[in-house]
Protein backbone atom coordinates (compact mmCIF):
# COMPACT_ATOMS: atom_id res chain seq x y z
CA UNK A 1 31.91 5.38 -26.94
CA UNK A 2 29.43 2.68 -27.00
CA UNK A 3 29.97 1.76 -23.16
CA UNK A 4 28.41 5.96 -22.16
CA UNK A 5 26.05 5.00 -24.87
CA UNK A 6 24.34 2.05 -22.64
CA UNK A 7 24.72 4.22 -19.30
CA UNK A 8 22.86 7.10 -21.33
CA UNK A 9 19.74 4.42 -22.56
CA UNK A 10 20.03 2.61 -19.29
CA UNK A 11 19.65 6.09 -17.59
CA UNK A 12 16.74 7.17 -19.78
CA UNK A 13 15.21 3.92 -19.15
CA UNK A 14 15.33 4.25 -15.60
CA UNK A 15 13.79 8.51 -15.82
CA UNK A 16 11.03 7.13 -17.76
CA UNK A 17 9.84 4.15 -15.97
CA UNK A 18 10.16 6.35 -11.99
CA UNK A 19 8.91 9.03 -13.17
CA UNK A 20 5.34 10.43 -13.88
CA UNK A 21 5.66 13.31 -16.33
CA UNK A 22 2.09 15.18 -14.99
CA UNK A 23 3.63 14.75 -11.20
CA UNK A 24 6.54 16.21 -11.97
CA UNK A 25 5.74 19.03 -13.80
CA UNK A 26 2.94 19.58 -11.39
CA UNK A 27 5.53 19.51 -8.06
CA UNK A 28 7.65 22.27 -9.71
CA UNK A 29 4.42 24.67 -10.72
CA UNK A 30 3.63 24.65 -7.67
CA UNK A 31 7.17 25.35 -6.55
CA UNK A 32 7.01 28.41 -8.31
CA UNK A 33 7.42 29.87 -11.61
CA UNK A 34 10.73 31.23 -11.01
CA UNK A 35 12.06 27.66 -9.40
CA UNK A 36 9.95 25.86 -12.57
CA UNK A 37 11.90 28.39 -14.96
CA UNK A 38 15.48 27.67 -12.96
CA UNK A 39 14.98 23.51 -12.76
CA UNK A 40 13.62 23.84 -16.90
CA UNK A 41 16.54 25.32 -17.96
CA UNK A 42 18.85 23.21 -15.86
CA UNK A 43 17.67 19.75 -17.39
CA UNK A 44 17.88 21.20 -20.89
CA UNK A 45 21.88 22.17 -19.67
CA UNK A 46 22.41 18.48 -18.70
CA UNK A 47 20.71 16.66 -21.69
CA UNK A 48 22.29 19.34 -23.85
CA UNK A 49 25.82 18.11 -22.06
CA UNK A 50 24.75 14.89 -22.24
CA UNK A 51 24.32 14.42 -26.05
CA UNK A 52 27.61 16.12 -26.46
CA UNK A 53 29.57 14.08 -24.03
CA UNK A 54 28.01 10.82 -26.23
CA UNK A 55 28.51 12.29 -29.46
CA UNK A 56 32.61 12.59 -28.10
């Protein structure tokens, strides 16, 4: 439990420091609003997987 626990901060860690929030979300808008809406709810999926994979 405590070993996915230091891949999940270590991961986190790693999101945060690469990438730039504004960028990002800037890249999909102009994407499209349909691809923003698709990619949005698909990182929710994973985090939402995530946190109950760790809480396991």
């Amino acid at each position: 439990m405590k070993n996915l626990q230091a891949y999940f901060f270590a991961l986190m860690l790693v999101l945060t420091l690469t990438f730039s929030s504004c960028d990002v979300i800037g890249d999909i808008f102009q994407a499209g609003m349909w691809t923003a809406v698709i990619i949005i709810v698909l990182v929710i999926l994973l985090i939402t997987w995530l946190f109950r994979k760790i809480r396991r």
